[in-house]
N, C-alpha and C. Protein backbone atom coordinates (compact mmCIF):
# COMPACT_ATOMS: atom_id res chain seq x y z
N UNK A 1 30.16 -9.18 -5.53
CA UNK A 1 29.26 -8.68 -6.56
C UNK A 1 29.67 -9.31 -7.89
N UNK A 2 29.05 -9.76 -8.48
CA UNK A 2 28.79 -9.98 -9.99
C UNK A 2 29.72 -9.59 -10.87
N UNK A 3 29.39 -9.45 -11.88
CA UNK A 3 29.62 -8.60 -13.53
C UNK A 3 29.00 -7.23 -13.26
N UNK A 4 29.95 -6.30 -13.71
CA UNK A 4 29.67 -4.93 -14.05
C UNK A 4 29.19 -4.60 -15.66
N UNK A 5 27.41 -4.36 -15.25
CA UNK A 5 26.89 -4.20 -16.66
C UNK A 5 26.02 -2.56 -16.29
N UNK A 6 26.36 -1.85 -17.24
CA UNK A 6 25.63 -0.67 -17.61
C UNK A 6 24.34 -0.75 -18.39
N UNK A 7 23.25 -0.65 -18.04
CA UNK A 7 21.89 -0.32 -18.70
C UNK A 7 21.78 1.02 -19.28
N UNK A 8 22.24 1.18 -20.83
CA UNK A 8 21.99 2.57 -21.11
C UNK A 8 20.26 2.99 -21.53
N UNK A 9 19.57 3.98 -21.06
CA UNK A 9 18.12 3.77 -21.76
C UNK A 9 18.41 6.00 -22.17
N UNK A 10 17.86 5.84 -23.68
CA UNK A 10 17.49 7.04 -24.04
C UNK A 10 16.21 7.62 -24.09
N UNK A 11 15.42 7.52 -23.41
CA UNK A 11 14.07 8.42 -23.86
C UNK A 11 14.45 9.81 -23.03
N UNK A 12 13.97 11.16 -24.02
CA UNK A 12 13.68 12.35 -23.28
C UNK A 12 11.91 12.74 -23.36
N UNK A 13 11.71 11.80 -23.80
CA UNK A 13 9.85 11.72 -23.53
C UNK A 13 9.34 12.73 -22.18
N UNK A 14 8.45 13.61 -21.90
CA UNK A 14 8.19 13.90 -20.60
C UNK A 14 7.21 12.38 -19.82
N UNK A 15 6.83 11.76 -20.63
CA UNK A 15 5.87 10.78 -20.23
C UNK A 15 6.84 9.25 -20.51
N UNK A 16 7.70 9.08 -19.81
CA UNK A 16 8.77 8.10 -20.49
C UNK A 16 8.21 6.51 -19.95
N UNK A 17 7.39 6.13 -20.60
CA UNK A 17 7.00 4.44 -20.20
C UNK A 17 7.99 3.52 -20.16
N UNK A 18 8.98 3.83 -21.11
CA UNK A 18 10.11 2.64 -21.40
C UNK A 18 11.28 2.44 -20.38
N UNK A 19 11.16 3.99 -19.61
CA UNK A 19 11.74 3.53 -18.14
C UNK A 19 11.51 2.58 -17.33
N UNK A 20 10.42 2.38 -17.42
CA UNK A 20 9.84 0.94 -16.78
C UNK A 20 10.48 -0.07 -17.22
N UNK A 21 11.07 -0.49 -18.35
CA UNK A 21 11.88 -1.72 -18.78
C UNK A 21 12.90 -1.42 -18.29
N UNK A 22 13.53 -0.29 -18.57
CA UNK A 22 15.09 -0.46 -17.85
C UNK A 22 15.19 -0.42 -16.96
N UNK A 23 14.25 0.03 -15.89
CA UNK A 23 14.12 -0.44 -14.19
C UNK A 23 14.15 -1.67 -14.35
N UNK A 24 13.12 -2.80 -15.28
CA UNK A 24 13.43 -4.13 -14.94
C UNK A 24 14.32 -4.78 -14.94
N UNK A 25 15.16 -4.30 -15.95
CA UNK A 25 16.73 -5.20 -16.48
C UNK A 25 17.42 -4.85 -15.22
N UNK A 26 17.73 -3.75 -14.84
CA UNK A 26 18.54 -3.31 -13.54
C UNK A 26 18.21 -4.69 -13.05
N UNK A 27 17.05 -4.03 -12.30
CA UNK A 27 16.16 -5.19 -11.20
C UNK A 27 16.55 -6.58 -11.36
N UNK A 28 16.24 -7.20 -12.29
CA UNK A 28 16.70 -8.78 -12.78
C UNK A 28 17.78 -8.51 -12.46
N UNK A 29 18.69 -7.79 -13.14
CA UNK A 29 20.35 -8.13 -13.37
C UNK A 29 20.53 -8.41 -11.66
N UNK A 30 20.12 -7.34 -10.81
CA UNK A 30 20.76 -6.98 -9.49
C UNK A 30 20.63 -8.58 -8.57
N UNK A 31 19.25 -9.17 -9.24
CA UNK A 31 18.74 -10.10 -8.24
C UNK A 31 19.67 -11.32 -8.90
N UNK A 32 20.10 -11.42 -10.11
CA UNK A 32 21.10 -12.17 -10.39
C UNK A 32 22.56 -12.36 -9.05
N UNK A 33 22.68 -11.08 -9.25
CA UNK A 33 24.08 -11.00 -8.29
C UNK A 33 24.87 -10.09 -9.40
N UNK A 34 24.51 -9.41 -10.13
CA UNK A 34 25.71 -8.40 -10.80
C UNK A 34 24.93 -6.83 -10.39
N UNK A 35 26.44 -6.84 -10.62
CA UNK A 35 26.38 -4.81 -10.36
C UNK A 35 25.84 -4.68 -11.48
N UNK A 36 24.66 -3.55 -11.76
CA UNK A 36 23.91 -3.44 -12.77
C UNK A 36 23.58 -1.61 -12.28
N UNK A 37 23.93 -0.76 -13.12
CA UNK A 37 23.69 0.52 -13.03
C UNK A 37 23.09 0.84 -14.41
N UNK A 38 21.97 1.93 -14.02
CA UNK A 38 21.11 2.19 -15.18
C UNK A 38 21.69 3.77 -15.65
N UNK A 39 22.07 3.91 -16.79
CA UNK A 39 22.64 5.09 -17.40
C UNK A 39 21.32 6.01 -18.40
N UNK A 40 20.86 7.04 -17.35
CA UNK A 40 19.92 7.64 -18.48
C UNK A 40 20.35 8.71 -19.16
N UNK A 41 20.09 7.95 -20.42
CA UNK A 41 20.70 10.04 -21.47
C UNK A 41 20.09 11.51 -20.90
N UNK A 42 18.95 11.17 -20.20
CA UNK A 42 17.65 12.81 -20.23
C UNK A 42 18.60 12.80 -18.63
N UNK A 43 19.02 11.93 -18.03
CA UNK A 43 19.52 12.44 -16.56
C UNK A 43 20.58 12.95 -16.89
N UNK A 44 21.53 12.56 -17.44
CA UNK A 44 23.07 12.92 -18.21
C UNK A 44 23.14 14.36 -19.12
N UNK A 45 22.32 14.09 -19.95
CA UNK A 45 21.71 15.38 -20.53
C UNK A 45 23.22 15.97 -21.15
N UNK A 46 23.52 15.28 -22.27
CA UNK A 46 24.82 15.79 -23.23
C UNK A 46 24.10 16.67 -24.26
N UNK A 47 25.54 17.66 -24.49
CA UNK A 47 24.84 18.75 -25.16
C UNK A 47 24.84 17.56 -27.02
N UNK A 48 24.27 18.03 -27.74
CA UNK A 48 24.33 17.28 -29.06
C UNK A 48 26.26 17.06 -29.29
N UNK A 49 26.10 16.31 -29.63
CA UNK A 49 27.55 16.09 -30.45
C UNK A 49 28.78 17.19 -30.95
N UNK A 50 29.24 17.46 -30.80
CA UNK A 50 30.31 18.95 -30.91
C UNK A 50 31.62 17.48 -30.83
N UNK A 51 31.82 17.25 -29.32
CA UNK A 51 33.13 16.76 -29.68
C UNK A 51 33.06 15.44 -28.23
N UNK A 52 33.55 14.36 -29.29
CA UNK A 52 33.87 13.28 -28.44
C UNK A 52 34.85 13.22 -26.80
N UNK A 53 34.57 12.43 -26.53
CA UNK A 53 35.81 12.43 -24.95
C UNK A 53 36.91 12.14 -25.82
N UNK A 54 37.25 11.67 -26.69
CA UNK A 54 38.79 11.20 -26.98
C UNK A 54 39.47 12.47 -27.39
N UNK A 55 38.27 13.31 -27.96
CA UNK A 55 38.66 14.97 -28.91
C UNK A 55 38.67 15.97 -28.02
N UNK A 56 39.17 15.71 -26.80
CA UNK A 56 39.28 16.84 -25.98
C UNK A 56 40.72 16.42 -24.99
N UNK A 57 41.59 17.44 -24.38
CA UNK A 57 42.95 16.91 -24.29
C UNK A 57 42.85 16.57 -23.16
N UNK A 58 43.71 15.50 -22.56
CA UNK A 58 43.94 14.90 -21.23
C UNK A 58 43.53 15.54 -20.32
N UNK A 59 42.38 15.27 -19.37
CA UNK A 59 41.91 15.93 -18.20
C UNK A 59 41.48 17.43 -18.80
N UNK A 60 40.84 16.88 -19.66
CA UNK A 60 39.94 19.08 -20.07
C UNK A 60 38.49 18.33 -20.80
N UNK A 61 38.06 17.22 -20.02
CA UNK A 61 36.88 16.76 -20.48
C UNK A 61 35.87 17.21 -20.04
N UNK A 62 34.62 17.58 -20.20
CA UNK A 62 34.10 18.07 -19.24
C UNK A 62 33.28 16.57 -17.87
N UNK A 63 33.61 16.94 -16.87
CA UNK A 63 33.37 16.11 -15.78
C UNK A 63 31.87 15.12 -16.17
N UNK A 64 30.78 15.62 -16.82
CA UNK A 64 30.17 14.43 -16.35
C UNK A 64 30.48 13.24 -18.02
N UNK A 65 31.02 13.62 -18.87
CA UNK A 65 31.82 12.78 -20.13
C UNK A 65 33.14 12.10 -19.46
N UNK A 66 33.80 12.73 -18.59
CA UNK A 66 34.75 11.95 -17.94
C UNK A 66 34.54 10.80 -16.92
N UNK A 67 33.34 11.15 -16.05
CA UNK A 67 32.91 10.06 -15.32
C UNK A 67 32.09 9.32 -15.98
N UNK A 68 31.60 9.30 -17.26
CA UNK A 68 30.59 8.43 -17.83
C UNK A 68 32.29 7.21 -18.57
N UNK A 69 32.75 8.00 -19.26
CA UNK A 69 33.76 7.53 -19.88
C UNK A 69 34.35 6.46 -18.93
N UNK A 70 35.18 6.85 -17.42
CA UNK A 70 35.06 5.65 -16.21
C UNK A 70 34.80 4.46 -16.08
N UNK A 71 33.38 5.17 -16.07
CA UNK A 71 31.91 3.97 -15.83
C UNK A 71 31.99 2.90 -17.04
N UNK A 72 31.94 3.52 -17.99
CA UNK A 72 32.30 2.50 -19.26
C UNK A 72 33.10 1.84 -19.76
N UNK A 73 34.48 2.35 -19.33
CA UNK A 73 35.80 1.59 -19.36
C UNK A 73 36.04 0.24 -18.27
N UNK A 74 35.02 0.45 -17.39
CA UNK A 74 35.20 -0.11 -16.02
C UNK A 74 34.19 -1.18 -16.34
N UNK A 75 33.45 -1.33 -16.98
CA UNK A 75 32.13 -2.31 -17.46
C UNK A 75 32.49 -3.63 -17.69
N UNK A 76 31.90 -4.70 -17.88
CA UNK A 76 32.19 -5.30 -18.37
C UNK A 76 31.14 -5.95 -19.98
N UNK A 77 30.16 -5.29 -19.65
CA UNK A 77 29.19 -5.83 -20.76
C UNK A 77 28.15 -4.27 -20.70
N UNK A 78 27.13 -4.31 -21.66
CA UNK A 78 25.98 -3.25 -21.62
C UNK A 78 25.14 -3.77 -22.56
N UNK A 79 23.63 -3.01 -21.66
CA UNK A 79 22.66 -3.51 -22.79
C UNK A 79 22.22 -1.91 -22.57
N UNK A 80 21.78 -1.82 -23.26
CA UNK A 80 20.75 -0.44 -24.64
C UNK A 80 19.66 -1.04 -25.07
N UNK A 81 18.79 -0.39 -24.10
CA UNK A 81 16.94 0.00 -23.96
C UNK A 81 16.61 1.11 -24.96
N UNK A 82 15.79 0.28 -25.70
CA UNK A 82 15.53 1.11 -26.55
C UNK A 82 14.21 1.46 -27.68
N UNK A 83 13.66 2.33 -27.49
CA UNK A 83 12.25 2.38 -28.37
C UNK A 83 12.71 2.63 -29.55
N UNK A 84 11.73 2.83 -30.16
CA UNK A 84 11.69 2.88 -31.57
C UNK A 84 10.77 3.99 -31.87
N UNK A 85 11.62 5.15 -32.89
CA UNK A 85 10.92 6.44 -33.40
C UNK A 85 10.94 6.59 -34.64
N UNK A 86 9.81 6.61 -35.48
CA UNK A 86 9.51 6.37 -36.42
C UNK A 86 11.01 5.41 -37.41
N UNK A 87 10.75 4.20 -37.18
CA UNK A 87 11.82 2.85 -37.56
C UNK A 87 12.91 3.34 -37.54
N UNK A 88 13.03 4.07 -36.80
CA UNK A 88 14.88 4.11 -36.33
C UNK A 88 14.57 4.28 -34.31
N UNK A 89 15.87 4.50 -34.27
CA UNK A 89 16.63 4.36 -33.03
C UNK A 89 16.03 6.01 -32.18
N UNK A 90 16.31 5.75 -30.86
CA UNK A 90 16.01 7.18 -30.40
C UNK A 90 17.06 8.04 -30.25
N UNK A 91 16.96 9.41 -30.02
CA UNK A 91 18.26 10.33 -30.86
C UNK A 91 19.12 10.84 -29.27
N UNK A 92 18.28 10.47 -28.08
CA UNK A 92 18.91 11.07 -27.11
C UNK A 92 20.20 9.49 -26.83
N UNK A 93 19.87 8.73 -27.16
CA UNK A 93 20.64 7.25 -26.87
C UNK A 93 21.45 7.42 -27.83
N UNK A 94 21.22 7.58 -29.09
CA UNK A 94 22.04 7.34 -29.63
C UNK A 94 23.42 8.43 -29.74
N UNK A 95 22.91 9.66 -29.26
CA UNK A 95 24.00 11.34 -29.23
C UNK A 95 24.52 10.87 -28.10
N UNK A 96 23.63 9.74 -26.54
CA UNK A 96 25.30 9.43 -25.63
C UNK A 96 26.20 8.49 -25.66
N UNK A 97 25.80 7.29 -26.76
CA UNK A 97 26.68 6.62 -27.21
C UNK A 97 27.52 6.99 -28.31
N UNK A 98 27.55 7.81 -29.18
CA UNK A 98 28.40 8.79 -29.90
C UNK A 98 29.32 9.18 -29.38
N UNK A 99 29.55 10.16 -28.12
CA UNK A 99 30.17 10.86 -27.50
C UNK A 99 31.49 9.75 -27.00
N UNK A 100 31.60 8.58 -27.07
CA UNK A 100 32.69 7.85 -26.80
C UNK A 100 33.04 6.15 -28.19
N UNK A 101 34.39 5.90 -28.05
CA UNK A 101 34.44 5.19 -29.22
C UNK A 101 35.12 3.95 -28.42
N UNK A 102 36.45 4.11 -28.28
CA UNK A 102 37.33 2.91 -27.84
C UNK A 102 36.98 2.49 -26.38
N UNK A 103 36.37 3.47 -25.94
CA UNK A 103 35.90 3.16 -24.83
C UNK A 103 35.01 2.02 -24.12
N UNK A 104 34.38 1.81 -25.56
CA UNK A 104 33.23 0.70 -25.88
C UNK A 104 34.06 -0.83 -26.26
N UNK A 105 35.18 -0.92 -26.64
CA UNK A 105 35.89 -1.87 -27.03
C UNK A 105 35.99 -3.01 -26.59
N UNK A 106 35.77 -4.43 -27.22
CA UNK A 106 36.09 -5.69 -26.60
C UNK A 106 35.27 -5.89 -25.38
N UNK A 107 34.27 -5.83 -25.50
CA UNK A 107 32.83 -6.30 -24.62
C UNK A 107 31.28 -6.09 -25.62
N UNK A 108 30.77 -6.90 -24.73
CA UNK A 108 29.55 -7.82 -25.44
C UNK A 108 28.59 -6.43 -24.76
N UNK A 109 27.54 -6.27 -25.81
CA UNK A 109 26.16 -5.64 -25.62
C UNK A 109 25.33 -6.48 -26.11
N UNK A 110 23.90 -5.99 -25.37
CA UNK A 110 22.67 -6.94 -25.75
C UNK A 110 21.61 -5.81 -25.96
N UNK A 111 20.44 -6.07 -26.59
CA UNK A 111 19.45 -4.83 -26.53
C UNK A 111 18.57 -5.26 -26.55
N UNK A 112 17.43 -4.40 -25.86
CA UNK A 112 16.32 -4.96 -25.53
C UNK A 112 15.50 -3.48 -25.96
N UNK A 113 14.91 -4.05 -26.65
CA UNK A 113 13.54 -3.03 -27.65
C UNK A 113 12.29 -3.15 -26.96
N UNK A 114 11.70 -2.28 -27.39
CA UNK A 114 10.15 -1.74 -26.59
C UNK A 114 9.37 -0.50 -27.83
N UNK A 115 8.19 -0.68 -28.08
CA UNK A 115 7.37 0.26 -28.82
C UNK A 115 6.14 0.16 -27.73
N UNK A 116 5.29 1.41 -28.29
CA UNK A 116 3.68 1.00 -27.89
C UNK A 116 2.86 0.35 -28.59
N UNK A 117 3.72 -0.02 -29.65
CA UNK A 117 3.24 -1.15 -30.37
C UNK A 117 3.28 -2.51 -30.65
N UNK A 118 2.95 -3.92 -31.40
CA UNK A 118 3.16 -4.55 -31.54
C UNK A 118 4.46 -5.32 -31.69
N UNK A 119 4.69 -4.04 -32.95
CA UNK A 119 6.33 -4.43 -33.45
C UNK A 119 7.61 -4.15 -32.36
N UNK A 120 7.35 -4.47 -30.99
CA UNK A 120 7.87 -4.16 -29.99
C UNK A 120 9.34 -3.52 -30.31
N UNK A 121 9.58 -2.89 -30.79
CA UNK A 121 10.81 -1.86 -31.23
C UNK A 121 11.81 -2.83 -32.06
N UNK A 122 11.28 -3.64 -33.18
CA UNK A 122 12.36 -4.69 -33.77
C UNK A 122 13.40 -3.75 -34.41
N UNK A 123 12.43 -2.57 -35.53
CA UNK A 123 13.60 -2.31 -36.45
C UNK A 123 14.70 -1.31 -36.13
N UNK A 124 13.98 -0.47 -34.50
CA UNK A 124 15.17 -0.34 -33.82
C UNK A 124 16.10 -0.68 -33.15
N UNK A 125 15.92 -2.29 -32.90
CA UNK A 125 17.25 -3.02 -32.43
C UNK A 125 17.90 -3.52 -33.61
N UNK A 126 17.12 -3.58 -34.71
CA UNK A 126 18.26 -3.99 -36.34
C UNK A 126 19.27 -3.19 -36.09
N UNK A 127 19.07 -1.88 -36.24
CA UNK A 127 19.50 -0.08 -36.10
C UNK A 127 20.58 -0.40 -35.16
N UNK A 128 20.27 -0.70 -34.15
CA UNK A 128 21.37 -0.73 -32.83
C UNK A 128 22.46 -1.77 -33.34
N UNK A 129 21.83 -3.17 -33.61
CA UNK A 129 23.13 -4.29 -34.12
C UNK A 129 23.88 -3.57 -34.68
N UNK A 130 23.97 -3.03 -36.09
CA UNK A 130 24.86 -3.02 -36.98
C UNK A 130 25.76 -1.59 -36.10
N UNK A 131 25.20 -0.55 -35.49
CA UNK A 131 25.43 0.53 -35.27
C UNK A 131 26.73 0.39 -33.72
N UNK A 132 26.17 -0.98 -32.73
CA UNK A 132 27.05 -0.99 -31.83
C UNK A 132 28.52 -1.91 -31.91
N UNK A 133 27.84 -2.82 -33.42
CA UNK A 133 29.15 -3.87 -33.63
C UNK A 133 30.28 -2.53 -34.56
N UNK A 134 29.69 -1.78 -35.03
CA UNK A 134 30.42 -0.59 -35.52
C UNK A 134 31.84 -0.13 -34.40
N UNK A 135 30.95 0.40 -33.30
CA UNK A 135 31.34 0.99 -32.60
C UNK A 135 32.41 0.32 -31.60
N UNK A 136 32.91 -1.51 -31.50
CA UNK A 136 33.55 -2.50 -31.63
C UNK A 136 33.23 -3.35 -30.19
N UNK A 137 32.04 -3.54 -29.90
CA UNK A 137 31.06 -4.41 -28.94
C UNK A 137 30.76 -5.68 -29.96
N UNK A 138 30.55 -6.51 -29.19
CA UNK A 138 30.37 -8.01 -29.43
C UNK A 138 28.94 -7.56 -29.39
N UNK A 139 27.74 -7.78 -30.64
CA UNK A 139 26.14 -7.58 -29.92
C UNK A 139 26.07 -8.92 -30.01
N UNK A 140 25.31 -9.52 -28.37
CA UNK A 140 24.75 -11.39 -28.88
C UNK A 140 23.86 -11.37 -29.65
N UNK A 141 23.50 -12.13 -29.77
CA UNK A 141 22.30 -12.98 -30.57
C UNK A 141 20.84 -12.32 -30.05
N UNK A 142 21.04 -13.16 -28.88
CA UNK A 142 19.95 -13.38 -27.93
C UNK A 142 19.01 -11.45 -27.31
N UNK A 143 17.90 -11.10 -27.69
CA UNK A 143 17.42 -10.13 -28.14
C UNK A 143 16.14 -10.29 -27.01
N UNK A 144 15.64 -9.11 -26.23
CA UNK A 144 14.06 -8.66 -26.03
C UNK A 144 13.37 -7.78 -26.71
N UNK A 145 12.45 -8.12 -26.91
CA UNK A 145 11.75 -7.14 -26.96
C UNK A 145 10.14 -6.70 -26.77
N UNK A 146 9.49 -6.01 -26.31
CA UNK A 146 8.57 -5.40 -25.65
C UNK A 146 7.88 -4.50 -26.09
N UNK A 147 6.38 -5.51 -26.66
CA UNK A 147 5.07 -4.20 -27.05
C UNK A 147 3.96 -4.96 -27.18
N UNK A 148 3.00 -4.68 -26.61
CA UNK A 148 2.65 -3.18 -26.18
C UNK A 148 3.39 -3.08 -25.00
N UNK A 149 4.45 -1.76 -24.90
CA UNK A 149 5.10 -1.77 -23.53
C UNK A 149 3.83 -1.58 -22.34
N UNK A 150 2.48 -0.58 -22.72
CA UNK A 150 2.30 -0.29 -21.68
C UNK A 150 1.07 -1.55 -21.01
N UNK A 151 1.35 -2.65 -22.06
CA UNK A 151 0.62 -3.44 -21.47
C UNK A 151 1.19 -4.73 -20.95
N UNK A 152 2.44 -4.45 -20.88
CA UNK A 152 3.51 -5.56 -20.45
C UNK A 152 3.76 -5.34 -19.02
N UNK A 153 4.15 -4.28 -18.91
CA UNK A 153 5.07 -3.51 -17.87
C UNK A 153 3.84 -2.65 -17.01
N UNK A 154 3.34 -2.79 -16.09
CA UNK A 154 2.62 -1.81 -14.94
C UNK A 154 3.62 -0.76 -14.69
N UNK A 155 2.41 0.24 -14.17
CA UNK A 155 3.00 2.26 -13.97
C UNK A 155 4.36 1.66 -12.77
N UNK A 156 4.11 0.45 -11.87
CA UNK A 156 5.36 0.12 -11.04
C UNK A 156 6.46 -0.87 -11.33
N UNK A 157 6.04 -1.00 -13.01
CA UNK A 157 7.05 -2.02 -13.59
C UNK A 157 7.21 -3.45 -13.39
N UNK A 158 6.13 -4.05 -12.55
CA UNK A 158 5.94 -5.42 -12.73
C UNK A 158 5.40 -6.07 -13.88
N UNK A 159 5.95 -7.08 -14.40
CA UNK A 159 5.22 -7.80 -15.48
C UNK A 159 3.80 -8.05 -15.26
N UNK A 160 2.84 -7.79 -16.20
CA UNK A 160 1.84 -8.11 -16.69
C UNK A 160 0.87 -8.56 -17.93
N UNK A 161 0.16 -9.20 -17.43
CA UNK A 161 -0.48 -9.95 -18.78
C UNK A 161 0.06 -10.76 -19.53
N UNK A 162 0.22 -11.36 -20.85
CA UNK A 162 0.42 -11.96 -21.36
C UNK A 162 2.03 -11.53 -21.58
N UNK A 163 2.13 -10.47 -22.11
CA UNK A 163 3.31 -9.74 -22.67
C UNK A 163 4.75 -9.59 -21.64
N UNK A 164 3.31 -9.88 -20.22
CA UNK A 164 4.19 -9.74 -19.14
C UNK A 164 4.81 -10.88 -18.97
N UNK A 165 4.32 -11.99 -18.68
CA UNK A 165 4.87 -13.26 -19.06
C UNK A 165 5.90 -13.36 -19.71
N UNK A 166 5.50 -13.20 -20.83
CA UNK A 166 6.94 -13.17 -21.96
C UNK A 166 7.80 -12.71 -21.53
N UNK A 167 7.71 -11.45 -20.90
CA UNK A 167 9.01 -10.73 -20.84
C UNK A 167 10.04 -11.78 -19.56
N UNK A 168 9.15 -12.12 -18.62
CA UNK A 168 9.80 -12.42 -17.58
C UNK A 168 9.92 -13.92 -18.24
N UNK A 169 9.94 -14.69 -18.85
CA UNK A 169 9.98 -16.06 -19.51
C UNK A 169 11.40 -16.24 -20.15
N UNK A 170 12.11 -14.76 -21.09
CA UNK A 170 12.69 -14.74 -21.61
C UNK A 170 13.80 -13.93 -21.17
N UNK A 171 13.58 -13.41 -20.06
CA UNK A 171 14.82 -12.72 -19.89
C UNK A 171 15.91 -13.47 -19.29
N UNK A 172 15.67 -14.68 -18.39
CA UNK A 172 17.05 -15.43 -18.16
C UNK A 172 17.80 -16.14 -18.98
N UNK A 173 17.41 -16.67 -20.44
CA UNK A 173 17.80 -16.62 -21.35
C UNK A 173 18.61 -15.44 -22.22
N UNK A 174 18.37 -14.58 -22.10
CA UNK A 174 18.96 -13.00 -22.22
C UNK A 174 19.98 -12.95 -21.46
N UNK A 175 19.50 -12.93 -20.24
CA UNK A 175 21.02 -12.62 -19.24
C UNK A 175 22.10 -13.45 -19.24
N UNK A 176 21.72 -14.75 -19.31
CA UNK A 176 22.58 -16.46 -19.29
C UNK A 176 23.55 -16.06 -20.71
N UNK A 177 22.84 -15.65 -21.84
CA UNK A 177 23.65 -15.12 -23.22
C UNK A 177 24.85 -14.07 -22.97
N UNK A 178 23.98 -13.00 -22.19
CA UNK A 178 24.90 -12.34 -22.35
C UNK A 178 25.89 -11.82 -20.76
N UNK A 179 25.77 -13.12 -19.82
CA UNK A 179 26.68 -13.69 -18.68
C UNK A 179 27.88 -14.60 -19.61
N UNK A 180 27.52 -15.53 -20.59
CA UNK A 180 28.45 -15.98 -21.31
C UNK A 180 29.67 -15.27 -22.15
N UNK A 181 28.94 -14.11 -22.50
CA UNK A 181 29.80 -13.45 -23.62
C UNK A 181 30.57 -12.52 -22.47
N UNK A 182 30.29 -12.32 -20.90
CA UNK A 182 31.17 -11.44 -20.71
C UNK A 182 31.85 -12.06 -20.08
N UNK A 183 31.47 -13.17 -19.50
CA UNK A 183 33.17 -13.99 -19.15
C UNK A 183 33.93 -14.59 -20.05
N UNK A 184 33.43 -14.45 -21.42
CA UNK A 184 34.44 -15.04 -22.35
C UNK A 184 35.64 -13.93 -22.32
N UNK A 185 34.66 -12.56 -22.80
CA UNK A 185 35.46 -11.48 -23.12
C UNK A 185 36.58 -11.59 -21.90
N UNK A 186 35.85 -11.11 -20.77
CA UNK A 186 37.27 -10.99 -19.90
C UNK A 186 38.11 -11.88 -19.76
N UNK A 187 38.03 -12.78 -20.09
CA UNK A 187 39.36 -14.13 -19.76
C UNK A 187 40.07 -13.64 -21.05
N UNK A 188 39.39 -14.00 -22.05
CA UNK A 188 40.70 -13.04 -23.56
C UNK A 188 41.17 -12.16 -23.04
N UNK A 189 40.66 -10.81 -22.57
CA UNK A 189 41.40 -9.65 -22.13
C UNK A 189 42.21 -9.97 -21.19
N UNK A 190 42.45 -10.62 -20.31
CA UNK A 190 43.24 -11.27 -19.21
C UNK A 190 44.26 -12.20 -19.80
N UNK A 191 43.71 -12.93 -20.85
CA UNK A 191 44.85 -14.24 -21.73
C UNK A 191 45.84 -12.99 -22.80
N UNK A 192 45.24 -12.15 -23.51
CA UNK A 192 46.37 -11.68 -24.45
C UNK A 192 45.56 -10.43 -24.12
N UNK A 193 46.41 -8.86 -24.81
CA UNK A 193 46.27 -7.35 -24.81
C UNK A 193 44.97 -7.84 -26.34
N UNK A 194 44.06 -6.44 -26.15
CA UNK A 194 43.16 -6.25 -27.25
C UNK A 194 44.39 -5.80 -28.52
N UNK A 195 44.19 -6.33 -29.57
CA UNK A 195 45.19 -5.64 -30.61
C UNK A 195 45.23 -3.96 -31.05
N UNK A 196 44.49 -3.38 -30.22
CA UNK A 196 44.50 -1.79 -30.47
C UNK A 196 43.67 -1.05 -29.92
C-alpha cells in the first residue's frame, strides 16, 4: 500500500453535497495505490472545544480523540475538504482540527474547496492556508477547487460536465504535488529528529 493520507471533510449539513468530493479524493487517492481514509467531523461528532488531546492526562482521553489522534500521528500527509460558509471555513472541520496540535507536525496538507457557487470555496481555502501552516503542516501550492459542486459532481459522485472535467483534469496534478511533499517529509523525518 501507498502513502497514508487522511481526507478530513466537515459538513454537518443534513443535505451534505460536498461529501461527494471527498468520496472522490478517497477514490482517486485509493486507485493511485495509497491508503486513503476519509475522516468525517458529523461521523466523529466532537463535542465543541473544552479541551484538546494534549490537555487531558496520559490515557484519560476520551477514546474516539485518542483513536483519531493515532490515525493522525500515523499519517503521512492530509487534505481538508472544504466548503465555504459565508467567506470563512466550516465550523464542524475546523472544531476537529482544533482538538489536536503537535499531532499535525512535519507533514504536508493540501485542500480542496467546493461552494454551490462559482467562487468554488476560494476564500475558504485562503482561511485553511494560513490556519493549517499555523498549526505546523507544510500546505502545497497546488489547490482544487469545485463550483458549482452540484454541477460537477453527480448524486453518485462521478465527474460531470464541464466542471466535471476540470475536476478530473486537475487532480493528478494535485496528488503528484502532494505525493512529492510527502516523500520529502518522510525521508527528513527518517534523515534527522523534527526539532520539537
Amino acid at each position: 500500500m501507498g502513502n497514508r493520507i487522511l481526507i478530513f471533510y466537515g459538513s454537518y449539513r443534513s443535505d451534505r453535497t460536498g461529501i461527494r468530493l471527498a468520496d472522490y479524493v478517497v477514490d482517486q487517492l485509493r486507485q493511485r495505490g495509497d491508503d486513503a481514509e476519509l475522516i468525517d467531523a458529523k461521523a466523529i461528532n466532537l463535542p465543541i472545544l473544552d479541551r484538546m488531546y494534549k490537555e487531558y492526562p496520559k490515557g484519560q482521553a476520551p477514546e474516539t480523540l485518542e483513536q483519531l489522534a493515532q490515525k493522525i500521528k500515523a499519517a503521512d500527509g492530509f487534505i481538508f475538504v472544504t466548503g465555504e460558509y459565508n467567506w470563512g471555513v466550516q465550523p464542524g472541520l475546523k472544531n476537529l482540527t482544533d482538538h489536536f496540535l503537535e499531532e499535525w507536525f512535519w507533514r504536508p496538507a493540501a485542500i480542496v474547496s467546493y461552494s454551490a457557487g462559482r467562487l468554488s470555496g476560494a476564500r475558504a481555502a485562503v482561511a485553511w492556508h494560513g490556519t493549517l501552516s499555523e498549526m505546523g503542516m507544510v500546505v502545497i501550492s497546488t489547490t482544487i477547487a469545485v463550483g458549482p459542486i452540484g454541477q460537477t459532481l453527480s448524486a453518485e459522485g462521478l465527474p460531470t460536465g464541464e466542471g466535471g472535467k476540470a475536476l478530473a483534469q486537475s487532480f493528478p496534478r494535485f496528488a503528484d504535488d502532494l505525493t512529492w511533499w510527502v516523500e520529502a517529509s518522510k525521508a527528513q523525518r527518517q534523515r534527522k529528529q523534527p526539532p520539537y
